[in-house]
N, C-alpha and C. Protein backbone atom coordinates (compact mmCIF):
# COMPACT_ATOMS: atom_id res chain seq x y z
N UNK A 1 0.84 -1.18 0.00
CA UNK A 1 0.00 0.00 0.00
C UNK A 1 0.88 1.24 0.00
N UNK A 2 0.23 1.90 -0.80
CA UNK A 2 1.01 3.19 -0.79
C UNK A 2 0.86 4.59 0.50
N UNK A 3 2.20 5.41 0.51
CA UNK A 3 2.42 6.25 1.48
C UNK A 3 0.74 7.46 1.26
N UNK A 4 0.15 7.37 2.77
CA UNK A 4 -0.92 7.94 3.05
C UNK A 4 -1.16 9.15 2.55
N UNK A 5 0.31 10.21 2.70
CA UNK A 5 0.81 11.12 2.33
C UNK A 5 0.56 11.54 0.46
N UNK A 6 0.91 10.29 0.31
CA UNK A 6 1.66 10.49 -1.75
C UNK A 6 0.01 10.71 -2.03
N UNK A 7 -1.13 9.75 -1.22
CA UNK A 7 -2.19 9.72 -2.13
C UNK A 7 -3.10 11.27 -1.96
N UNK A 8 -2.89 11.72 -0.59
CA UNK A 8 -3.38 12.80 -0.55
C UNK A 8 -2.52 14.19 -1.54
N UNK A 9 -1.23 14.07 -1.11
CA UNK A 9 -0.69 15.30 -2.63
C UNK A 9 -1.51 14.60 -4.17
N UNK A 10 -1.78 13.25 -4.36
CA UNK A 10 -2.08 12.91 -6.17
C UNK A 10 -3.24 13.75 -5.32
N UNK A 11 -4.57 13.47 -4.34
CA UNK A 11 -5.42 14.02 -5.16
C UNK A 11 -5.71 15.28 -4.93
N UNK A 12 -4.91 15.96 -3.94
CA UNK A 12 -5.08 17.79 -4.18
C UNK A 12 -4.77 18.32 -5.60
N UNK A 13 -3.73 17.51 -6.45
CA UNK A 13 -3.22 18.05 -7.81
C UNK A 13 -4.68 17.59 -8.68
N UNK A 14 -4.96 16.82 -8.36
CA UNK A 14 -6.08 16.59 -9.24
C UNK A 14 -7.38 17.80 -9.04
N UNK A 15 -7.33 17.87 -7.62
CA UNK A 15 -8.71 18.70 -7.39
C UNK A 15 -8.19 20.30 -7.86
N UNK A 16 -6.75 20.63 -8.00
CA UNK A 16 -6.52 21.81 -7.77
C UNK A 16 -6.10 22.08 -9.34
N UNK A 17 -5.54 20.86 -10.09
CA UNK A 17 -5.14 21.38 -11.68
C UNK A 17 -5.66 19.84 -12.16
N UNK A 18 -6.89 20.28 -12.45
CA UNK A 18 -7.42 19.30 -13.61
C UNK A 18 -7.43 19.18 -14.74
N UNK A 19 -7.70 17.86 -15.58
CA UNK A 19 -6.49 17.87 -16.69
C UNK A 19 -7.46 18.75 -17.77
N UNK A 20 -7.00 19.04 -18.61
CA UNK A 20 -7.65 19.53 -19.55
C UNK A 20 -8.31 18.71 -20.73
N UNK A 21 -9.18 18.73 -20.87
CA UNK A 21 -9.63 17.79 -22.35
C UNK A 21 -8.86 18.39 -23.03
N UNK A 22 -8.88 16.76 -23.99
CA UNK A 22 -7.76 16.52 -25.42
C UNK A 22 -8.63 17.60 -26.49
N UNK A 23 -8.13 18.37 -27.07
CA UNK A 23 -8.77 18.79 -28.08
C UNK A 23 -8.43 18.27 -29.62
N UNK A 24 -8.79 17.88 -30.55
CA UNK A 24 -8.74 17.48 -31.41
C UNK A 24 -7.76 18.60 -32.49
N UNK A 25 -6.99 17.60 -33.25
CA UNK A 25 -5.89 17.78 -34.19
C UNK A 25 -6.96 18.70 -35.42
N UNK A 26 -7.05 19.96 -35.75
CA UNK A 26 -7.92 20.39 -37.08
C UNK A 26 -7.30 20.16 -38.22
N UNK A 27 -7.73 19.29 -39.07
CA UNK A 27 -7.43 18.90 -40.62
C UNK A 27 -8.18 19.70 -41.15
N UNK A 28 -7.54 20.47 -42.58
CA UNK A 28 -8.09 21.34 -43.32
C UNK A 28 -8.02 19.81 -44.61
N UNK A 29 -7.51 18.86 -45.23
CA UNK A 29 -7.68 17.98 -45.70
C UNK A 29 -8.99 17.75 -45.69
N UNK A 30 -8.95 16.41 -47.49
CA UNK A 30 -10.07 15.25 -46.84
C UNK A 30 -9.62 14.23 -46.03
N UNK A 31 -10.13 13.14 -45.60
CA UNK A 31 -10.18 12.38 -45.61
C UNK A 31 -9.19 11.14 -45.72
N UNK A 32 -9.28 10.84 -47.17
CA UNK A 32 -8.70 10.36 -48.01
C UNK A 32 -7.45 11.20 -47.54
N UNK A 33 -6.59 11.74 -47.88
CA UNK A 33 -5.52 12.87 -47.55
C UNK A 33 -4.59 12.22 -46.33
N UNK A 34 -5.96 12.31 -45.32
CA UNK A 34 -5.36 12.13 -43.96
C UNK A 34 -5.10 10.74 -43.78
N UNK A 35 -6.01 10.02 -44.04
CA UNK A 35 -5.46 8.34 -44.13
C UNK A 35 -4.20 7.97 -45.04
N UNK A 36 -3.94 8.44 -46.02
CA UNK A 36 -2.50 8.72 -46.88
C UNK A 36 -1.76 8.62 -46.42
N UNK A 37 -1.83 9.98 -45.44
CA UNK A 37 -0.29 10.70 -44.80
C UNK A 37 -0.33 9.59 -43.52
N UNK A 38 -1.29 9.28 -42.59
CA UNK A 38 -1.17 7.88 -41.54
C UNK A 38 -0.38 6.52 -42.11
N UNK A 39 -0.50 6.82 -43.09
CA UNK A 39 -0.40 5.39 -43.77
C UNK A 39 1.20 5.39 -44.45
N UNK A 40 1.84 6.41 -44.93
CA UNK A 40 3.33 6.54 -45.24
C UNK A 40 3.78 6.73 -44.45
N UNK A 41 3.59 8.10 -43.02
CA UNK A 41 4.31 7.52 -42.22
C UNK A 41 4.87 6.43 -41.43
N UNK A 42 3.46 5.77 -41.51
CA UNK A 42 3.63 4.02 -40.83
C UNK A 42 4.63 3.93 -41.69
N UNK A 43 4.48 3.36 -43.12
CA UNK A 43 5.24 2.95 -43.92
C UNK A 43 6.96 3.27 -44.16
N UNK A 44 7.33 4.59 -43.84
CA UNK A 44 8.37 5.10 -43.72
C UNK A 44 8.46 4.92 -42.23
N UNK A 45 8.39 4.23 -41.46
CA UNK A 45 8.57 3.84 -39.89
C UNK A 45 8.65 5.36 -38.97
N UNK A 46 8.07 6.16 -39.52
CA UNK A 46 7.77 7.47 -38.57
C UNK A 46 6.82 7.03 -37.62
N UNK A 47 5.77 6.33 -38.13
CA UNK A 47 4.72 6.25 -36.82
C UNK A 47 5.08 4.96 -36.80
N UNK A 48 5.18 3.97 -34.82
CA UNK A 48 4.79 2.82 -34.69
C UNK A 48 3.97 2.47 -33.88
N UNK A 49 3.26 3.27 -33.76
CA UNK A 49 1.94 3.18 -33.07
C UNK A 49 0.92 1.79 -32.94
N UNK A 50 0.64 1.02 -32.49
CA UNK A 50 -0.37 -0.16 -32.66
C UNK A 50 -1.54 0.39 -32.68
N UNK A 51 -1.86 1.34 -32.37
CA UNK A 51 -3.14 1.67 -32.65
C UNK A 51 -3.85 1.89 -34.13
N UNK A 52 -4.40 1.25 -34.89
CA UNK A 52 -5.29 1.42 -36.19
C UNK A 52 -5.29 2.67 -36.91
N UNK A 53 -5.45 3.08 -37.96
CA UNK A 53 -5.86 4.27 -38.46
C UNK A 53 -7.19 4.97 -38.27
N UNK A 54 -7.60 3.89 -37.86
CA UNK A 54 -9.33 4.89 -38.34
C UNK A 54 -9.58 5.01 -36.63
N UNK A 55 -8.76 4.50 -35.88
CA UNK A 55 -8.35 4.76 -34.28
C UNK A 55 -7.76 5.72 -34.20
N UNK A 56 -7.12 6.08 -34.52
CA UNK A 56 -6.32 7.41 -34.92
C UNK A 56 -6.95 8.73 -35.01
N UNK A 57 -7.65 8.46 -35.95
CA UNK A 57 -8.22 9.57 -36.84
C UNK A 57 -9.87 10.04 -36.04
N UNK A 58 -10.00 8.84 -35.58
CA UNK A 58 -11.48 9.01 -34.63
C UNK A 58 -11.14 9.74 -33.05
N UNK A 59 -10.03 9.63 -32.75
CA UNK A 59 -9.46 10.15 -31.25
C UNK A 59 -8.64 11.34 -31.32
N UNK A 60 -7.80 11.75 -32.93
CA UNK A 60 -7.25 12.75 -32.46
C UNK A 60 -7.77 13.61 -33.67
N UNK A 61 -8.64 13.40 -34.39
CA UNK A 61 -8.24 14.38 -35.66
C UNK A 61 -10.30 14.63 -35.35
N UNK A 62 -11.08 14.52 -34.53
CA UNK A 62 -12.58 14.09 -34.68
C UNK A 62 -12.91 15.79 -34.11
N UNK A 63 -14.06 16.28 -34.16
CA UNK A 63 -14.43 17.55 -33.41
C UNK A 63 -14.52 17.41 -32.17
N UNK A 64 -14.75 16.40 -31.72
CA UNK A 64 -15.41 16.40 -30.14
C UNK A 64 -14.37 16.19 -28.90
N UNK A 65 -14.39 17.01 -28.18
CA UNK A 65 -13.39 16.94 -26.86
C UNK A 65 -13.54 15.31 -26.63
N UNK A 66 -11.98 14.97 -25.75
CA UNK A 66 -12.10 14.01 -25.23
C UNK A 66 -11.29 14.34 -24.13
N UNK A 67 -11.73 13.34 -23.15
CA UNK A 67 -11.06 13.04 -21.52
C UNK A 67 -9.51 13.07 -21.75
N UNK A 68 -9.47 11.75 -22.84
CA UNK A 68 -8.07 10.98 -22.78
C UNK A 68 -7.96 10.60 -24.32
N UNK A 69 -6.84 10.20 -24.43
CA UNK A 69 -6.73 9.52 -25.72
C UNK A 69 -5.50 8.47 -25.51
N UNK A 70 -5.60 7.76 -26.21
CA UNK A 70 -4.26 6.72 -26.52
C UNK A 70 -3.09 7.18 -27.34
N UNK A 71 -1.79 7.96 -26.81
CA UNK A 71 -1.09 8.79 -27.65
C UNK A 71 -0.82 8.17 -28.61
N UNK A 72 -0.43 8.51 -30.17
CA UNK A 72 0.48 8.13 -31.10
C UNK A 72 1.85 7.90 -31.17
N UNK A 73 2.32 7.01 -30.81
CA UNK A 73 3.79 6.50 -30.86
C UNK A 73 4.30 7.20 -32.25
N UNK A 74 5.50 7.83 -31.94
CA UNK A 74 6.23 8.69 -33.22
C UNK A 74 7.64 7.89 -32.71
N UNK A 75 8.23 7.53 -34.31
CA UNK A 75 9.26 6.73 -34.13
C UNK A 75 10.96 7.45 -34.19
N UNK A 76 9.95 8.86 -35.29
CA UNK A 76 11.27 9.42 -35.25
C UNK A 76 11.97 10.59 -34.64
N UNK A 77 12.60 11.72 -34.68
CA UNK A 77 12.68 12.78 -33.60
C UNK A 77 12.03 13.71 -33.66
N UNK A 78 11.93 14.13 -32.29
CA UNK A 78 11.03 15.25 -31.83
C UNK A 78 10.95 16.14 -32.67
N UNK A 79 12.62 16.69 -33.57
CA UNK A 79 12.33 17.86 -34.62
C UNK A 79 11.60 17.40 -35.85
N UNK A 80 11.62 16.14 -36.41
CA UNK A 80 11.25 15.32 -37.03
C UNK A 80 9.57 16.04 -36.96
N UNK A 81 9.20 15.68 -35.91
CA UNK A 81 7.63 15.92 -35.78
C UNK A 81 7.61 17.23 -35.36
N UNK A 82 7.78 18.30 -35.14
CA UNK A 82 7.46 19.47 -35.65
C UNK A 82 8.02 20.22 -37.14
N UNK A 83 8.64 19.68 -37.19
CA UNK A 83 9.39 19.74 -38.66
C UNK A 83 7.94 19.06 -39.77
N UNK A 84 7.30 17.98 -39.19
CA UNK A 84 5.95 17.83 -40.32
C UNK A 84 4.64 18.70 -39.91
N UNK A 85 4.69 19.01 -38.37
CA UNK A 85 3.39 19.56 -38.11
C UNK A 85 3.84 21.59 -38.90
N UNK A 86 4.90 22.05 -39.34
CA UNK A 86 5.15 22.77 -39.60
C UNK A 86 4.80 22.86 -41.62
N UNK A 87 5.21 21.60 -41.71
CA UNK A 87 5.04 21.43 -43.53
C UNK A 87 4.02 21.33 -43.42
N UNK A 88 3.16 20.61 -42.79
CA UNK A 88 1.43 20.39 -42.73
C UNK A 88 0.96 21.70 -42.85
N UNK A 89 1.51 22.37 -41.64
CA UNK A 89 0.72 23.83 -41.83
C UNK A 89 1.23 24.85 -43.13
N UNK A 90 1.88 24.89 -43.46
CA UNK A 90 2.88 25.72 -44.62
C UNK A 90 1.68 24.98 -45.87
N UNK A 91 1.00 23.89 -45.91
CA UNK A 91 0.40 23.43 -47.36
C UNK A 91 -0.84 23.20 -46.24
N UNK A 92 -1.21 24.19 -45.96
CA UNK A 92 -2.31 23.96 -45.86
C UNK A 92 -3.65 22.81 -45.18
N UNK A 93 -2.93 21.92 -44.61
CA UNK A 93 -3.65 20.61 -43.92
C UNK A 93 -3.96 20.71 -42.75
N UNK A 94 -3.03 21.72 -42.22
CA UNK A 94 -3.63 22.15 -40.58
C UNK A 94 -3.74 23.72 -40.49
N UNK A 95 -4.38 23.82 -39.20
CA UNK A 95 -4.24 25.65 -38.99
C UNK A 95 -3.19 25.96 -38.88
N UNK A 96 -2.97 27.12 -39.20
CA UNK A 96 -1.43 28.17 -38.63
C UNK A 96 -1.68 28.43 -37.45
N UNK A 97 -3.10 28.73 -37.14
CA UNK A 97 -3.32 29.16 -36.09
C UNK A 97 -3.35 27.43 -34.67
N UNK A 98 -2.96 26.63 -34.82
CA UNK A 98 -2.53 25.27 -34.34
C UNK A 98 -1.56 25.97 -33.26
N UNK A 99 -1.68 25.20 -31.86
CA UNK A 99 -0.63 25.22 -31.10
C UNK A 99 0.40 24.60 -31.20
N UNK A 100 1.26 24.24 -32.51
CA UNK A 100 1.83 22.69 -32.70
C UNK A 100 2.46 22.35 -30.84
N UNK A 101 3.17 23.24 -30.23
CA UNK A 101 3.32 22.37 -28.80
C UNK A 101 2.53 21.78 -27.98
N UNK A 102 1.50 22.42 -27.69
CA UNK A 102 -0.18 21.79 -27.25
C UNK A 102 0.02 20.33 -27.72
N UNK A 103 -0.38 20.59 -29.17
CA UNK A 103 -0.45 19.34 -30.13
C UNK A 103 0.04 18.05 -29.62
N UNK A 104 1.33 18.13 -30.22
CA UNK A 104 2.39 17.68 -30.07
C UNK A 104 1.91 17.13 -29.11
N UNK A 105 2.04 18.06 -27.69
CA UNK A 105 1.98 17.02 -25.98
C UNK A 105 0.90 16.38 -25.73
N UNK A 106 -0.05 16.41 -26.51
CA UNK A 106 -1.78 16.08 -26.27
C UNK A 106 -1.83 14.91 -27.29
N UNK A 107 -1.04 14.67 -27.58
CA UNK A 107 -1.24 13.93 -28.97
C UNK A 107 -0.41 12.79 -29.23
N UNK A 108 1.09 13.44 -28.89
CA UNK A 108 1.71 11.83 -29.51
C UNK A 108 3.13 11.69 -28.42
N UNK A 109 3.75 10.54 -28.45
CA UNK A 109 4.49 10.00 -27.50
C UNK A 109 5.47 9.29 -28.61
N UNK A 110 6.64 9.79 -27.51
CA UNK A 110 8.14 9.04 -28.50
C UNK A 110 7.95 7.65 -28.54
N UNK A 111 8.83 6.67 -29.30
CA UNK A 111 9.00 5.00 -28.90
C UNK A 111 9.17 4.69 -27.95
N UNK A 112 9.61 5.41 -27.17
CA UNK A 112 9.94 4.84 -25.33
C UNK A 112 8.59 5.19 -24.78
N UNK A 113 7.74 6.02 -24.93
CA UNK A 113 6.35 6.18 -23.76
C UNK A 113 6.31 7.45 -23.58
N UNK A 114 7.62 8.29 -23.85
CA UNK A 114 7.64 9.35 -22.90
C UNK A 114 7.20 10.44 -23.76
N UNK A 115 6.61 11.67 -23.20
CA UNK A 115 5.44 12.64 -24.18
C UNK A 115 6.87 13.74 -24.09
N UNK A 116 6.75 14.67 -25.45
CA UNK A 116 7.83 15.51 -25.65
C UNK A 116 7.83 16.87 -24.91
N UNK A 117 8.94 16.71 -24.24
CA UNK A 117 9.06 18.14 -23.35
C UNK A 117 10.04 19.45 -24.69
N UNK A 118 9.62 20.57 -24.00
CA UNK A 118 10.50 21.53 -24.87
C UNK A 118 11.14 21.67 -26.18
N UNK A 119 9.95 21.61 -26.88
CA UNK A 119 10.08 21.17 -28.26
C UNK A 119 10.77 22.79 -28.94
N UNK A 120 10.38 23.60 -28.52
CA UNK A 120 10.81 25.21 -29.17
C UNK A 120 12.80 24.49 -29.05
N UNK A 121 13.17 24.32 -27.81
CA UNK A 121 14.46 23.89 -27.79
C UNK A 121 15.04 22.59 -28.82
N UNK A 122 14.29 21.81 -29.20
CA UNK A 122 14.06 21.22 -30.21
C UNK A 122 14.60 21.29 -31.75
N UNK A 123 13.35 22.08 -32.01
CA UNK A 123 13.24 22.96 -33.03
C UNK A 123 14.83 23.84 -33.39
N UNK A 124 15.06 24.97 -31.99
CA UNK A 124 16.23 25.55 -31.96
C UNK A 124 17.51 24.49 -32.48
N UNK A 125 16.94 23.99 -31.87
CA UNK A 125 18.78 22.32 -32.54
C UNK A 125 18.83 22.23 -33.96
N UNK A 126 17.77 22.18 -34.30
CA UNK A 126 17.82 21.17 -35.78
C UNK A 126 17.90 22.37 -36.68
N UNK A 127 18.01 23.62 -36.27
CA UNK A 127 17.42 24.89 -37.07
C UNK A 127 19.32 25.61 -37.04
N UNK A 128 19.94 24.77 -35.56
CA UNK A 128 21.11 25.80 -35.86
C UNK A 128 22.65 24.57 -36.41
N UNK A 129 21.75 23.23 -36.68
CA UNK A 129 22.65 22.37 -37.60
C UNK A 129 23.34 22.94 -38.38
N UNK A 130 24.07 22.15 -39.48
CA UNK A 130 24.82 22.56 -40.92
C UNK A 130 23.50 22.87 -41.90
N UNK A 131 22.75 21.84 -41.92
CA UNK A 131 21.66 22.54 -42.57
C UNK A 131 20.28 23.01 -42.39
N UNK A 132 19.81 23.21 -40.95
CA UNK A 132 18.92 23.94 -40.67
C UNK A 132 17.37 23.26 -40.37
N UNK A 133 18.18 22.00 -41.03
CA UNK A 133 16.57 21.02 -40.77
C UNK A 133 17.06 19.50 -40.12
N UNK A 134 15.97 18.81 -39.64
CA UNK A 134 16.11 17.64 -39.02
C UNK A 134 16.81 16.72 -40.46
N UNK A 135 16.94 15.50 -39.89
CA UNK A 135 16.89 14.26 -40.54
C UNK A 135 16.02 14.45 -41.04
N UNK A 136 16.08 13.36 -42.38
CA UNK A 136 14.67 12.86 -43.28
C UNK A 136 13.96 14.27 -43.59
N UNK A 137 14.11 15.62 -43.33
CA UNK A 137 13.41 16.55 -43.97
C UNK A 137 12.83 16.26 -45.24
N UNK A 138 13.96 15.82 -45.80
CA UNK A 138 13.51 16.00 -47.94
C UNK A 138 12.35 14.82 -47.68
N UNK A 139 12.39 13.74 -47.19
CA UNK A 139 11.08 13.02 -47.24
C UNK A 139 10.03 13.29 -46.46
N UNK A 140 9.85 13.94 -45.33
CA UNK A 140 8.78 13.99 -44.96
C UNK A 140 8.23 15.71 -45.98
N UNK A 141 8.48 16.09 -46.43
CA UNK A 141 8.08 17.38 -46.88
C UNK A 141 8.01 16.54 -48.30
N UNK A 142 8.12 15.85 -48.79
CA UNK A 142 7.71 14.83 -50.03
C UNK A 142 6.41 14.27 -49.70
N UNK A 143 6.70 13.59 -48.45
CA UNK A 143 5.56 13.01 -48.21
C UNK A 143 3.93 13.82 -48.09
N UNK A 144 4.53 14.93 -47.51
CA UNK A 144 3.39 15.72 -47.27
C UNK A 144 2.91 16.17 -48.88
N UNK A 145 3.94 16.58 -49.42
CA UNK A 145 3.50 17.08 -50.80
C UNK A 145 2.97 16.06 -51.60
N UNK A 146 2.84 15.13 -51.63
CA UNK A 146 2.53 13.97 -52.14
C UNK A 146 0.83 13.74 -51.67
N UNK A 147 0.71 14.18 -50.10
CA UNK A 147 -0.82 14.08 -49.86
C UNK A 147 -1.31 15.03 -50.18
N UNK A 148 -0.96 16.58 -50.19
CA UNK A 148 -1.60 17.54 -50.82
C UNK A 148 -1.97 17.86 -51.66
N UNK A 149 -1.22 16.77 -53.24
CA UNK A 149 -1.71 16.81 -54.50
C UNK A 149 -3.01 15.44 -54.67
N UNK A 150 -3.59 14.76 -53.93
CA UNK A 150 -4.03 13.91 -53.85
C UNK A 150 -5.80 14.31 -53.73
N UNK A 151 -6.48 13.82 -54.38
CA UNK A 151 -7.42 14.15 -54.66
C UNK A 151 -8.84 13.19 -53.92
């Protein structure tokens, strides 16, 4: 049994900062589009998520608040994934107006479990490289361009 103590601090944090509902990912896409881009990243081992596509797409991309969700396992790096939630928005598939850090933390989880802290610092890394962008840039900005011409 656990310290009497630990359970009373969990539930003052609970009563005092409750969590916020998940808000849903806004796709300016169809459909079709968005199952695409789920589906190459699997394929290009960016996502290894066990969770389904149309699981996916029903929990994070749907209008309706949720409690919780089952994060998306992202396989590759943190700049990696703002580096696409950035091309997404640049063509149009998501808002500009998107919190991509919100996002990001509400949404998806590295291969180990763990949800991404300080992504702006992130970002800053891969931006002050030799060339200014993550790994795999030229393909995921293919990839995206590839769902945006897709009909």
């Amino acid at each position: 049994m656990s310290n009497p103590l630990e359970k009373v601090a969990e539930l003052a944090l609970k009563l005092f900062k409750p969590e916020a509902p998940v808000q849903a990912i806004k796709w300016f896409g169809t459909n079709e589009q968005l199952v695409s881009l789920l589906e190459k990243l699997r394929d290009a081992d960016f996502l290894v998520t066990p969770i389904e596509i149309p699981v996916i797409i029903k929990e994070h991309f749907s209008d309706e608040l949720k409690e919780s969700v089952t994060l998306i396992k992202w396989a590759g790096t943190a700049g990696q994934l703002v580096y696409l939630f950035e091309q997404l928005q640049a063509n149009r598939l998501l808002s500009k107006d998107l919190a991509l850090q919100a996002a990001i933390k509400m949404h998806f989880e590295n291969k180990n479990g763990k949800v991404y802290a300080n992504l702006k610092q992130i970002k800053q890394d891969y931006l002050d490289s030799k060339t200014g962008l993550p790994k795999k840039a030229d393909e995921l900005k293919r990839l995206v361009s590839i769902v945006k011409h897709q009909k």
